[in-house]
C-alpha atoms as a PDB file:
ATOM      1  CA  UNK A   1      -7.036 142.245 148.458  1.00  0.00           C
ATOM      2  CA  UNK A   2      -7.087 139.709 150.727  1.00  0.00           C
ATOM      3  CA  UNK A   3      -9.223 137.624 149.356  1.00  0.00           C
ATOM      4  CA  UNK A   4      -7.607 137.615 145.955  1.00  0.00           C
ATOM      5  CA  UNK A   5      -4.300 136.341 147.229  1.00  0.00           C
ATOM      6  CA  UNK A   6      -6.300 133.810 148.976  1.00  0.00           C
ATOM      7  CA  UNK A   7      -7.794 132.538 145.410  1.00  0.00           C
ATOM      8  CA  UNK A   8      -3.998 132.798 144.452  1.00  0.00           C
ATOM      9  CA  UNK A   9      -3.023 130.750 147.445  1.00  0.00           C
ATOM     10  CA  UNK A  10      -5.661 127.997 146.367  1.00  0.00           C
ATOM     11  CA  UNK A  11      -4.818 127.860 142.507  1.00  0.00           C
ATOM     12  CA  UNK A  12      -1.085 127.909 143.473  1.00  0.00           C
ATOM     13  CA  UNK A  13      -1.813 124.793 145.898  1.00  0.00           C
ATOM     14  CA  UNK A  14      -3.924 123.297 143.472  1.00  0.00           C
ATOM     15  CA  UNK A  15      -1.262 123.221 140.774  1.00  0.00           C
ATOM     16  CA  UNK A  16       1.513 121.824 142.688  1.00  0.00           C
ATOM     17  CA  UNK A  17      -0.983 119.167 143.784  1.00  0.00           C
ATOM     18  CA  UNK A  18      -1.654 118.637 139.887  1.00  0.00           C
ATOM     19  CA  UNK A  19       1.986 118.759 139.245  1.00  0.00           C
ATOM     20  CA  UNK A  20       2.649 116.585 141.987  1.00  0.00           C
ATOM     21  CA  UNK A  21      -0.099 113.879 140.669  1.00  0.00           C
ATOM     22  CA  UNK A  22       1.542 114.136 137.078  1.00  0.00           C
ATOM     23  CA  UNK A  23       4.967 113.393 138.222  1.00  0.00           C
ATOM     24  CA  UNK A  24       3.547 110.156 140.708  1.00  0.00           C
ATOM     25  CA  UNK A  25       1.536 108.662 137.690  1.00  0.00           C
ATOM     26  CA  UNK A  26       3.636 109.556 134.602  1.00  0.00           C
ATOM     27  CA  UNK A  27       6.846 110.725 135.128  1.00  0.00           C
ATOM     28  CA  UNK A  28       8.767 107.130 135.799  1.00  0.00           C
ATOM     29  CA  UNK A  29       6.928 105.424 132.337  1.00  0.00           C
ATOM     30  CA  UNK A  30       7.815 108.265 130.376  1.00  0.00           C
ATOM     31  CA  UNK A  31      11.706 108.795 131.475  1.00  0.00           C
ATOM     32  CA  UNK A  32      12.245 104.953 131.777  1.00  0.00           C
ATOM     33  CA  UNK A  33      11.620 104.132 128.302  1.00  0.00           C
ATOM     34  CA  UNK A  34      12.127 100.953 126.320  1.00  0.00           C
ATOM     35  CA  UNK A  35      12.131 101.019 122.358  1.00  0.00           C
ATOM     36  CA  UNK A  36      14.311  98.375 120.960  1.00  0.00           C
ATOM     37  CA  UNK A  37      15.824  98.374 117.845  1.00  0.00           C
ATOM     38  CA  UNK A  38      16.274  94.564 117.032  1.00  0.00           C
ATOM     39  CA  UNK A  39      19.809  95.350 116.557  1.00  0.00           C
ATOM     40  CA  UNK A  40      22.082  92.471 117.722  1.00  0.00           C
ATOM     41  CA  UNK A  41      24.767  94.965 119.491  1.00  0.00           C
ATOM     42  CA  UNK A  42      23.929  96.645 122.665  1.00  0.00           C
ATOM     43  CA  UNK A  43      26.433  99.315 124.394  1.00  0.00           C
ATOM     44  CA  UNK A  44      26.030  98.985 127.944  1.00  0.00           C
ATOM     45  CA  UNK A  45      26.388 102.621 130.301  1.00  0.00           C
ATOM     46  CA  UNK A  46      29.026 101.590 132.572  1.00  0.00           C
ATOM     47  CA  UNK A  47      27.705 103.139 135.939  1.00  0.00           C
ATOM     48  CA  UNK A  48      25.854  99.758 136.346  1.00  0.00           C
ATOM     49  CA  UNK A  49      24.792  97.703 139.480  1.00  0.00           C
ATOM     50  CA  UNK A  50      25.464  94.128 139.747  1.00  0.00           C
ATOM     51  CA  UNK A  51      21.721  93.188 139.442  1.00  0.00           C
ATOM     52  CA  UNK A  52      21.967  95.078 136.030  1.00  0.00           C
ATOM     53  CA  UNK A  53      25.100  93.400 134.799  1.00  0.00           C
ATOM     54  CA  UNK A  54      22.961  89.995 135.346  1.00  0.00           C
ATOM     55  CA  UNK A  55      19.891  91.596 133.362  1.00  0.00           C
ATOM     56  CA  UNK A  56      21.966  91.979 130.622  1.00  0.00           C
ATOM     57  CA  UNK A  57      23.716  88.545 130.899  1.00  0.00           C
ATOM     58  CA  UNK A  58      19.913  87.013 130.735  1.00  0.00           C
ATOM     59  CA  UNK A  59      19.485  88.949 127.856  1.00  0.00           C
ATOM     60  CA  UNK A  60      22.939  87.905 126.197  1.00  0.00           C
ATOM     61  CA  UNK A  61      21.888  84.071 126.693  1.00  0.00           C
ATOM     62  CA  UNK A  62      18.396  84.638 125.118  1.00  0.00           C
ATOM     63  CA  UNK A  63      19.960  85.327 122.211  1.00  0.00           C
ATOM     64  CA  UNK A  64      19.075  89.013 122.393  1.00  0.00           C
ATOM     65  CA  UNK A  65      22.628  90.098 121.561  1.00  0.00           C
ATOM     66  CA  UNK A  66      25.827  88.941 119.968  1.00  0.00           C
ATOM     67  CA  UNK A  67      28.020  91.364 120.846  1.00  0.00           C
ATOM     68  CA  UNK A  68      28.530  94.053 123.611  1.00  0.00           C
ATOM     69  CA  UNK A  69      29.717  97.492 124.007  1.00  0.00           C
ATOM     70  CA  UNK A  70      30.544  99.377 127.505  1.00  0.00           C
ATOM     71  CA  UNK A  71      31.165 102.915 127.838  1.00  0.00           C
ATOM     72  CA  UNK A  72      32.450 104.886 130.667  1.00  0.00           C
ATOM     73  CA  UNK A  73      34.723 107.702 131.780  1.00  0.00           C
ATOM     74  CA  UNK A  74      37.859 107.443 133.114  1.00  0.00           C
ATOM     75  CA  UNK A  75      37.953 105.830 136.559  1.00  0.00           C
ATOM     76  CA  UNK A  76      39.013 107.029 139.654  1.00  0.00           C
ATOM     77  CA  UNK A  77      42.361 104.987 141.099  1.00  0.00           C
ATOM     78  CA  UNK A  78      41.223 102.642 143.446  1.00  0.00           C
ATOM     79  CA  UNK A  79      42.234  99.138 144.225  1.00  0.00           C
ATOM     80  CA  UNK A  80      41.765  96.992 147.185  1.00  0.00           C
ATOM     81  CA  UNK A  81      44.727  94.542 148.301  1.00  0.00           C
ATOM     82  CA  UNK A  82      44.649  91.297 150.249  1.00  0.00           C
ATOM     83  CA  UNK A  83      47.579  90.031 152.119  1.00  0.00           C
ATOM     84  CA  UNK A  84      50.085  89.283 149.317  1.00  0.00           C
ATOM     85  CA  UNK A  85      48.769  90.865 146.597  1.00  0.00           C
ATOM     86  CA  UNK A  86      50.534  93.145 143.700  1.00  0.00           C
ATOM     87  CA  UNK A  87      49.121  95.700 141.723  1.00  0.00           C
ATOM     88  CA  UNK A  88      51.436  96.636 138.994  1.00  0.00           C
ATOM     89  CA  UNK A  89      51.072  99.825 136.795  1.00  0.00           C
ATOM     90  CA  UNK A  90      53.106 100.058 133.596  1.00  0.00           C
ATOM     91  CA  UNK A  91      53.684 103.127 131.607  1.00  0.00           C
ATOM     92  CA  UNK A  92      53.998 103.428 127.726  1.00  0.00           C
ATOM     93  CA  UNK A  93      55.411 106.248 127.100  1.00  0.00           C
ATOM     94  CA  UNK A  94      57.802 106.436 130.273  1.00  0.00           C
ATOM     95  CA  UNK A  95      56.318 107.864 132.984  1.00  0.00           C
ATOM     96  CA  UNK A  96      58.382 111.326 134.821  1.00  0.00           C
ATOM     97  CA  UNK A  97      57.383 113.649 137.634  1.00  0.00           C
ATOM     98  CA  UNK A  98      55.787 113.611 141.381  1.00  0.00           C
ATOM     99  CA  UNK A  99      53.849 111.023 142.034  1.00  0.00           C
ATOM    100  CA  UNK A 100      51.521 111.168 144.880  1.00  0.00           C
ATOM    101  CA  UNK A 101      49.613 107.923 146.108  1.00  0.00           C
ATOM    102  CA  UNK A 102      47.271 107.620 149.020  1.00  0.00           C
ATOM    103  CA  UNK A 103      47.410 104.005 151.756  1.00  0.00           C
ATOM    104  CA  UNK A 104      44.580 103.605 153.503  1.00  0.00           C
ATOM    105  CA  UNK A 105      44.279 100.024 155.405  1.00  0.00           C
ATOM    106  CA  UNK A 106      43.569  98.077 158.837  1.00  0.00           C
ATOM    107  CA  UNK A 107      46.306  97.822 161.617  1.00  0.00           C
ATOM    108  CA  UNK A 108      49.077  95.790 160.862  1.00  0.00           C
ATOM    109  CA  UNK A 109      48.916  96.302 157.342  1.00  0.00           C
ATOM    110  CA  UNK A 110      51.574  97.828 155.042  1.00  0.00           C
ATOM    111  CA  UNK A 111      52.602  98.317 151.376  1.00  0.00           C
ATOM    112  CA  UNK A 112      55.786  97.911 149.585  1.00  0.00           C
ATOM    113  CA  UNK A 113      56.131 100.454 146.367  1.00  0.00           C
ATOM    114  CA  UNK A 114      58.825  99.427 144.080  1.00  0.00           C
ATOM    115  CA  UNK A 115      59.834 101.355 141.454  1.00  0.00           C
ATOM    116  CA  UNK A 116      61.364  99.810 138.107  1.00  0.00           C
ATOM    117  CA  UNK A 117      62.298  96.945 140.560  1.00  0.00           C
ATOM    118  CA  UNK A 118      65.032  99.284 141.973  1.00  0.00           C
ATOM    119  CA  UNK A 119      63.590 101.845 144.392  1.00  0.00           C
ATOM    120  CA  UNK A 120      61.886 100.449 147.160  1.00  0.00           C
ATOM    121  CA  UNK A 121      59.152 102.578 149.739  1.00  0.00           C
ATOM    122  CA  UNK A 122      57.842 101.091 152.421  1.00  0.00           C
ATOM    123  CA  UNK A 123      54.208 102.806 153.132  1.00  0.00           C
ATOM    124  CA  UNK A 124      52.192 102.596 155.901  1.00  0.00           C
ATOM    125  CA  UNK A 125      48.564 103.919 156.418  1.00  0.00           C
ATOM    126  CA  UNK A 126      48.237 107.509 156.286  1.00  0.00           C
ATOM    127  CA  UNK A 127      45.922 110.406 155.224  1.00  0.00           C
ATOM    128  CA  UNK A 128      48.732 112.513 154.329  1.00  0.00           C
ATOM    129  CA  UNK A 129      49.751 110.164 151.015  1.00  0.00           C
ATOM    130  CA  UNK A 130      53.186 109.778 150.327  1.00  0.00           C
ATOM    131  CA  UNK A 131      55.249 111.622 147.524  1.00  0.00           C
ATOM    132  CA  UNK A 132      57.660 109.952 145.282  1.00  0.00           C
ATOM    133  CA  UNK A 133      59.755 111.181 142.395  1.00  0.00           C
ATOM    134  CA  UNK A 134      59.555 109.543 139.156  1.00  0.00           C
ATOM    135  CA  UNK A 135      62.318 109.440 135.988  1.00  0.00           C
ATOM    136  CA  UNK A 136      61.417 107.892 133.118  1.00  0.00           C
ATOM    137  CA  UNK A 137      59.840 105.110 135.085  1.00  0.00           C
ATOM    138  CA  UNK A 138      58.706 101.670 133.324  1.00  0.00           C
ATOM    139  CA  UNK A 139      56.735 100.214 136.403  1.00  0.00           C
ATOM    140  CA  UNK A 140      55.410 100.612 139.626  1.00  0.00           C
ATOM    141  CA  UNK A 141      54.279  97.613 141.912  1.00  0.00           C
ATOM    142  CA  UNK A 142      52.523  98.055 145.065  1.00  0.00           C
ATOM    143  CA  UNK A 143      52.487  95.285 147.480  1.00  0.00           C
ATOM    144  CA  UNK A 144      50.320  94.608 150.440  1.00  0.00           C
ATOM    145  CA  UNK A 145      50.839  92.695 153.791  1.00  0.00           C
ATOM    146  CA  UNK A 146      49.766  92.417 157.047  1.00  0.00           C
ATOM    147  CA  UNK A 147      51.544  91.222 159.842  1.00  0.00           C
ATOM    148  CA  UNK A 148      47.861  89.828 161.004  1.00  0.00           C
ATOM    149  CA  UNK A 149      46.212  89.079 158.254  1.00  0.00           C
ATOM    150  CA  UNK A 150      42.424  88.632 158.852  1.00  0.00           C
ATOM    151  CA  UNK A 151      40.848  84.807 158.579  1.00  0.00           C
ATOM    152  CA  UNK A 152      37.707  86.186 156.632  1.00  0.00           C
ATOM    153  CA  UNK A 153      40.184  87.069 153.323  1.00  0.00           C
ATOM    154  CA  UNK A 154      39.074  90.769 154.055  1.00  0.00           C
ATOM    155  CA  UNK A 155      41.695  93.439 151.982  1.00  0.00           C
ATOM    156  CA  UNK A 156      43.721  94.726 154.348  1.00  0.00           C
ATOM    157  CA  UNK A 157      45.169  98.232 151.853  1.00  0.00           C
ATOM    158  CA  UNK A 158      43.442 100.541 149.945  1.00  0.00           C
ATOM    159  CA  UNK A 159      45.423 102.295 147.158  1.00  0.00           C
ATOM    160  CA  UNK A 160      43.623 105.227 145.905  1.00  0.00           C
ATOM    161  CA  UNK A 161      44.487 108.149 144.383  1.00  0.00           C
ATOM    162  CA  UNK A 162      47.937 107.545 142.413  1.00  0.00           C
ATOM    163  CA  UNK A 163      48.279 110.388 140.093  1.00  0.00           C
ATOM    164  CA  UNK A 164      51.503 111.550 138.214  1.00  0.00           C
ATOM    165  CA  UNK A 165      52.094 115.154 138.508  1.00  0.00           C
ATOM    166  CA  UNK A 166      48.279 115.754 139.610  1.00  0.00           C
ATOM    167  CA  UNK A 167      46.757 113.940 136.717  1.00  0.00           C
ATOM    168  CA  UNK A 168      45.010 110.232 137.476  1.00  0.00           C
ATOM    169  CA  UNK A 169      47.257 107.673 136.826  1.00  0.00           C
ATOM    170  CA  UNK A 170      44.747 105.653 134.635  1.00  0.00           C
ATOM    171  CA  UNK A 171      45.306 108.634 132.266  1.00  0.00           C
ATOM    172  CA  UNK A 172      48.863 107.944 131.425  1.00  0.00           C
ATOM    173  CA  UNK A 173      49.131 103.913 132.497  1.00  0.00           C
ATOM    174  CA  UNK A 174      49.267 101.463 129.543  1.00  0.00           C
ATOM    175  CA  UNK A 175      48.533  98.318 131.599  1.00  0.00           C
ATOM    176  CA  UNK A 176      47.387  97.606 135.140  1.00  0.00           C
ATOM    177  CA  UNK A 177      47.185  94.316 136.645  1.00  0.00           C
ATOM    178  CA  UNK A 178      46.909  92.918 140.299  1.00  0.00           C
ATOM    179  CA  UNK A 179      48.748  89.634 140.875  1.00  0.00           C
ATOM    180  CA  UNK A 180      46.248  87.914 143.459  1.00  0.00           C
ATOM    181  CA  UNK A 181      48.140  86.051 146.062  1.00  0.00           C
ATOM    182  CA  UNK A 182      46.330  82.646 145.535  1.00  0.00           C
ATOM    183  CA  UNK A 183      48.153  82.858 141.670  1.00  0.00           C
ATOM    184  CA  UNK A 184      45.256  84.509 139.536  1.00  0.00           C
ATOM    185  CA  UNK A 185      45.467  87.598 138.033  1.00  0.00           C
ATOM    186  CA  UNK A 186      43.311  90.329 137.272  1.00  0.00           C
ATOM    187  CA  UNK A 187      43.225  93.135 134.999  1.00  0.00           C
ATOM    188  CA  UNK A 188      42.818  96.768 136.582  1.00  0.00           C
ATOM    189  CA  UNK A 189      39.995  98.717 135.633  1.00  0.00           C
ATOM    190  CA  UNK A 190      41.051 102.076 133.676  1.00  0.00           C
ATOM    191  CA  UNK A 191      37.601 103.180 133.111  1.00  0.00           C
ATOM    192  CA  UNK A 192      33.764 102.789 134.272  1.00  0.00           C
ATOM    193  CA  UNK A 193      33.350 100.560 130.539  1.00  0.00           C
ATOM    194  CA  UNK A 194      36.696  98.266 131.307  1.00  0.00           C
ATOM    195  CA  UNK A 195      34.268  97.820 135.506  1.00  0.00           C
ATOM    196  CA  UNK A 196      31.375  97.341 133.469  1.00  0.00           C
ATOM    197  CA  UNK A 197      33.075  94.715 131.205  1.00  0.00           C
ATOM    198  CA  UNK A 198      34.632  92.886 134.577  1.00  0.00           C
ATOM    199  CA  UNK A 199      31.114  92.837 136.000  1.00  0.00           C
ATOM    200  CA  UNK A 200      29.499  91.110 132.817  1.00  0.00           C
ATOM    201  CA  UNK A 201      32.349  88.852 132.554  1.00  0.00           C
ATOM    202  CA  UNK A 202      31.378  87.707 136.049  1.00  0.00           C
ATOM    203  CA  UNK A 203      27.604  87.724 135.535  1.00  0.00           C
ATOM    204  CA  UNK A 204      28.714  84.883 133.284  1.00  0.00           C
ATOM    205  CA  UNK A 205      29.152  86.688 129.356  1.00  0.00           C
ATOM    206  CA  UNK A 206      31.899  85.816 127.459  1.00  0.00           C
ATOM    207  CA  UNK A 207      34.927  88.181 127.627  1.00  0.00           C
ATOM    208  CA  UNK A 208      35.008  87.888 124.048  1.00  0.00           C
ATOM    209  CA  UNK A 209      31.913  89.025 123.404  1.00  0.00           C
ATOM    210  CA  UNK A 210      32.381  92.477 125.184  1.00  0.00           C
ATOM    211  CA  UNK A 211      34.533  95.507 123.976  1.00  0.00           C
ATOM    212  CA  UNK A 212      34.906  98.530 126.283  1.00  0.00           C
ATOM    213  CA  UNK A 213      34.937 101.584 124.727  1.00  0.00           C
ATOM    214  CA  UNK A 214      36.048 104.152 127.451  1.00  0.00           C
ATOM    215  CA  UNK A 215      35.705 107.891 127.268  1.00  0.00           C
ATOM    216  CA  UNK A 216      37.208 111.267 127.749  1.00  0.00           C
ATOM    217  CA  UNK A 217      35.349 113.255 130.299  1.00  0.00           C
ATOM    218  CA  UNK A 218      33.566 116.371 127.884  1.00  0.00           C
ATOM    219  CA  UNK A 219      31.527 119.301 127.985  1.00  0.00           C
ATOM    220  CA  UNK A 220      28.346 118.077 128.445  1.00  0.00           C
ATOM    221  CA  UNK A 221      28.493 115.750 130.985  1.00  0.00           C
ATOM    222  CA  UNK A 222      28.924 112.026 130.872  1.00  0.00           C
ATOM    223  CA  UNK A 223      26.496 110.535 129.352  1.00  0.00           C
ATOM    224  CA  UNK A 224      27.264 112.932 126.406  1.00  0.00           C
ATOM    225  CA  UNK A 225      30.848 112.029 126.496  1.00  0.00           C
ATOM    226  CA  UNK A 226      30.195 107.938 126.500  1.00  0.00           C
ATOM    227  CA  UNK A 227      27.665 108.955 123.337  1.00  0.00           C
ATOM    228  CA  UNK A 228      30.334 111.331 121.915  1.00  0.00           C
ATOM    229  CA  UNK A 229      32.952 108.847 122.349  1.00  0.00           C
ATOM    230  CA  UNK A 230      30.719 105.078 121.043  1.00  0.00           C
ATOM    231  CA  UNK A 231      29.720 107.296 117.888  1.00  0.00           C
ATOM    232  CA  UNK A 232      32.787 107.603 117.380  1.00  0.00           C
ATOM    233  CA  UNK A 233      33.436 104.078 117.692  1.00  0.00           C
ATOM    234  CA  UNK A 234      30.728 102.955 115.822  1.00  0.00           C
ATOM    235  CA  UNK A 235      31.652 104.803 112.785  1.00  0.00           C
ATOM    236  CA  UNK A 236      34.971 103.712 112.507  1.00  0.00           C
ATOM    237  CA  UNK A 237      33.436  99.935 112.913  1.00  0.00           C
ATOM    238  CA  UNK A 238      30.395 100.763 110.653  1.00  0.00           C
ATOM    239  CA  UNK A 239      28.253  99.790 113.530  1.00  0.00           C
ATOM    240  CA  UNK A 240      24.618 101.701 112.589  1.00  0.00           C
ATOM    241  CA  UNK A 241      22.524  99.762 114.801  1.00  0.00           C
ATOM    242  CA  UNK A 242      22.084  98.986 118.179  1.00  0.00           C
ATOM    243  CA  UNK A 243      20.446  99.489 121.990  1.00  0.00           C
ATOM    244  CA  UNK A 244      21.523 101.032 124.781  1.00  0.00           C
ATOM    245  CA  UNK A 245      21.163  99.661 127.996  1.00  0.00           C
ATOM    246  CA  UNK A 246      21.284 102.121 131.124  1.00  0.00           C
ATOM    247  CA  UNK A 247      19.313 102.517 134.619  1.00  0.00           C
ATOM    248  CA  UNK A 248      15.798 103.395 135.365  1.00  0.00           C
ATOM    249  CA  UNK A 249      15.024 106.871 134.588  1.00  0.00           C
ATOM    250  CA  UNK A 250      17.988 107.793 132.771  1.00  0.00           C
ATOM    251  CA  UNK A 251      16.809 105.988 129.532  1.00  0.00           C
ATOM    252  CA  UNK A 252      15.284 108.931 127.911  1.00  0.00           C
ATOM    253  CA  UNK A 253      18.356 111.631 128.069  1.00  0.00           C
ATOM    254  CA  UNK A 254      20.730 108.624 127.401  1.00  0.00           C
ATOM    255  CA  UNK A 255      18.202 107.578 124.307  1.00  0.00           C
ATOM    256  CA  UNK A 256      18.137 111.421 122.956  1.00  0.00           C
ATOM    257  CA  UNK A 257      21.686 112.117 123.707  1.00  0.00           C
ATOM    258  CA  UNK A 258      22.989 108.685 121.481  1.00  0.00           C
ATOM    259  CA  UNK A 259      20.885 109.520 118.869  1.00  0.00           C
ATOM    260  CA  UNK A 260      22.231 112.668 118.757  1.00  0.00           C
ATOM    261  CA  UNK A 261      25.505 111.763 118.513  1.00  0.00           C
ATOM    262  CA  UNK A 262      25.070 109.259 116.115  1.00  0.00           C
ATOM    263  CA  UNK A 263      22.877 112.619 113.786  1.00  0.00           C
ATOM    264  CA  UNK A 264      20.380 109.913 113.147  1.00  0.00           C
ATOM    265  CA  UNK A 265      17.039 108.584 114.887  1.00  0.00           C
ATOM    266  CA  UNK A 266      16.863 105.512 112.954  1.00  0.00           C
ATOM    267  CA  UNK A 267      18.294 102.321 114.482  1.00  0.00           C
ATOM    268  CA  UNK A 268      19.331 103.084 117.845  1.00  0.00           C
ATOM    269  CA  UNK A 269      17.186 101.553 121.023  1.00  0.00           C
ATOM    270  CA  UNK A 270      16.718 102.023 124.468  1.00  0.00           C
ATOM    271  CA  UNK A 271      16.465  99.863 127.481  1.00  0.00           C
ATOM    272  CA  UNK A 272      15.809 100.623 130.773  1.00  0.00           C
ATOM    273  CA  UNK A 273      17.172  98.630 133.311  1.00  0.00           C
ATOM    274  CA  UNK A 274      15.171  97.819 137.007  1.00  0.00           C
ATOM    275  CA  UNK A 275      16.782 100.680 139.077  1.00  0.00           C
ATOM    276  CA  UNK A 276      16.126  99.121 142.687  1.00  0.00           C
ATOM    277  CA  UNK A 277      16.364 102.776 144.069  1.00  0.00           C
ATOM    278  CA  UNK A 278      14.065 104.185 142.155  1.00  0.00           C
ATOM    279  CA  UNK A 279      11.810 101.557 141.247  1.00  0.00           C
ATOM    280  CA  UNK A 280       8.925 102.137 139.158  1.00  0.00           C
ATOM    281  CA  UNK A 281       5.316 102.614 140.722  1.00  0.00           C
ATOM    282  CA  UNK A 282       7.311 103.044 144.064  1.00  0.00           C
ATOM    283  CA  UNK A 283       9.441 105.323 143.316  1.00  0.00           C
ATOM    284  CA  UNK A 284       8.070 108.238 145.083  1.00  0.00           C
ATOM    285  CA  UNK A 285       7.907 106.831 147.940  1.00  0.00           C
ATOM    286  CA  UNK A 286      11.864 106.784 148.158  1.00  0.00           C
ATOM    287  CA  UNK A 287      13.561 110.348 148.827  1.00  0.00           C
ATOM    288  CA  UNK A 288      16.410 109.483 146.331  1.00  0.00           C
ATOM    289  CA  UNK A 289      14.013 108.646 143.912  1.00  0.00           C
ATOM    290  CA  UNK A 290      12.778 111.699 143.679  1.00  0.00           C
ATOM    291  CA  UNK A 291      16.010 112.955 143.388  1.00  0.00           C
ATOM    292  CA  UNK A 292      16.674 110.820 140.185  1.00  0.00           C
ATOM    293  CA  UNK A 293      13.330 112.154 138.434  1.00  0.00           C
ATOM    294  CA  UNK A 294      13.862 115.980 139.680  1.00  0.00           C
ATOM    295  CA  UNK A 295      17.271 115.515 138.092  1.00  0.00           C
ATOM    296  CA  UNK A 296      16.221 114.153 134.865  1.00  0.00           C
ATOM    297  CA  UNK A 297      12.941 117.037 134.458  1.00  0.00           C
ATOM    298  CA  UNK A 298      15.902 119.886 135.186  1.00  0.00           C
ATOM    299  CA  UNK A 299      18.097 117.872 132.484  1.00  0.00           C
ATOM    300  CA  UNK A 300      14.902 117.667 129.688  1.00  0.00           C
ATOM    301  CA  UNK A 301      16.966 120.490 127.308  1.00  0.00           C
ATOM    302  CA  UNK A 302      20.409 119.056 128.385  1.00  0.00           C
ATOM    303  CA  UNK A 303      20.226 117.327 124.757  1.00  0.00           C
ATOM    304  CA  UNK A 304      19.087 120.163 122.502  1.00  0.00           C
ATOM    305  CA  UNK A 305      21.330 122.966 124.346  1.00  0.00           C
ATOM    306  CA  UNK A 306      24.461 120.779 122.647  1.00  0.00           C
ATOM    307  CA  UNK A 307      25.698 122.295 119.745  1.00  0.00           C
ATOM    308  CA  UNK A 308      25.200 120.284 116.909  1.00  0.00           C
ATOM    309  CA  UNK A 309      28.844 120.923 116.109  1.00  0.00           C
ATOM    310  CA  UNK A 310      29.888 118.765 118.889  1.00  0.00           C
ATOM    311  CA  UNK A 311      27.938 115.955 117.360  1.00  0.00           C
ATOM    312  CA  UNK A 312      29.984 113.139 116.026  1.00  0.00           C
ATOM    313  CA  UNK A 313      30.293 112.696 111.961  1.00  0.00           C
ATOM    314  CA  UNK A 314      26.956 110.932 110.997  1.00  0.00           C
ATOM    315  CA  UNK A 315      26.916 107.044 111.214  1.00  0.00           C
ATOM    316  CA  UNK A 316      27.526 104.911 107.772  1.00  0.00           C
ATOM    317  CA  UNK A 317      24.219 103.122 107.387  1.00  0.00           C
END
């Protein structure tokens, strides 16, 4: 008996050594995968790193690509203020209802929330938010200042968290913009595809050349809902071609799940982008790589378990 579940100890150690060797040697290659299409459109996942958003600009000036799509979910409401800055939400319909808005910021530092230039709050720091009542409201501007403003430009407020009767404010705003102090002005980011466009704007792509194409969070994750939601798009634009750009090890699911979506293998690409944490041939070596390929192995059937009813209407080609 004894020695049998020895034996059983041995083959059981000698398969998770196998296992293990498979995973060092094959698993990156195979889930980072690169097939493109020669399409001249690429949708961009919007969950990328700087580094990435200048990948893609290189690409863009090769001549790779003429036009670019970024996808993304709805983005959490966060915006950092320097010392005289304004962010300014607007609402289309009217916005009504508690609205509850969290100040974070250094000492010294306070915010100014006026409502439909009427009803003025003064906020200060706190981790209790502050509650505010809203009727039919057009516009709310949030002002920053410090009373010792910091010589290195640092923000001195975070706004985070404004949501309108418990549901994110990027939900229900129509426009967001932040007034910069030195004159410019920016556009707030609604989604992870309108951060994504801002970041390949910077990395020196034309904004004209980028559409963002933001998504509802689904069933089925979001990477499904980015797919669900560009399909979508596509269709409507008769777009049947293209590559998909995301990070490292992520390329295969994103590659099955856009196909998918699109009912149709033919014409859609893949890129994988350098993932710095879980670079390839070194990526075991990093515990959070191993993270990223454990969570892509459990995810292998994530694409197949969909229901083909949730599938978009197939693509025109």
């Amino acid at each position: 008996m004894k020695k049998s579940l020895r034996r059983w100890g041995k083959r059981a150690l000698l398969a998770l050594v196998v296992i293990w060797l498979l995973l060092v040697l094959f698993a990156h290659r195979w889930f980072a995968i690169s097939r493109t299409s020669g399409a001249r459109d690429l949708v961009v996942e919007g969950w990328l790193y700087a580094g990435g958003c200048d990948t893609i600009a290189a690409w863009y000036r090769s001549g790779a690509y003429e036009r670019i799509y970024t996808t993304g979910t709805i983005r959490p409401f966060t915006y950092y203020l320097h010392h005289g800055d304004t962010l300014i939400i607007e609402f289309d319909p009217l916005a009504s209802g508690i609205a509850t808005l969290r100040i974070d910021g250094l000492p010294h530092a306070s915010a100014r929330i006026l409502i439909d230039d009427s009803d003025t709050i003064a906020a200060a720091p706190s981790a209790d938010g502050i509650r505010f009542a809203l009727r039919y409201c057009e516009r709310i501007r949030i002002t920053a200042s410090s009373a010792d403003p910091p010589p290195d430009g640092q923000a001195v407020i975070f706004a985070g968290h404004l949501a309108i009767n418990g549901v994110n404010a990027h939900a229900s705003a129509s426009d967001i913009r932040i007034h910069r102090a030195n004159g410019s002005v920016e556009d707030g980011s609604f989604s992870f595809a309108h951060e994504a466009r801002a970041c390949l704007i910077a990395a020196g792509i034309p904004e004209t050349s980028i559409t963002p194409v933001p998504a509802s969070l689904e069933r089925g994750g979001r990477t499904w809902s980015n797919a669900r939601a560009f399909a979508q798009f596509a269709n409507a634009n008769s777009i049947g071609h293209f590559d998909v750009a995301t990070m490292g090890v992520h390329a295969r699911r994103t590659w099955r799940l856009y196909r998918k979506a699109m009912g149709s293998t033919e014409g859609i690409g893949i890129r994988s982008i350098h993932d710095p944490w879980c670079p390839r041939g070194r990526w075991w070596l990093r515990p959070f790589g191993w993270i990223l390929v454990m969570k892509e192995v459990v995810a292998i059937p994530a694409p197949s378990i969909i229901d083909d009813d949730q599938a978009a209407s197939r693509s025109v080609r």
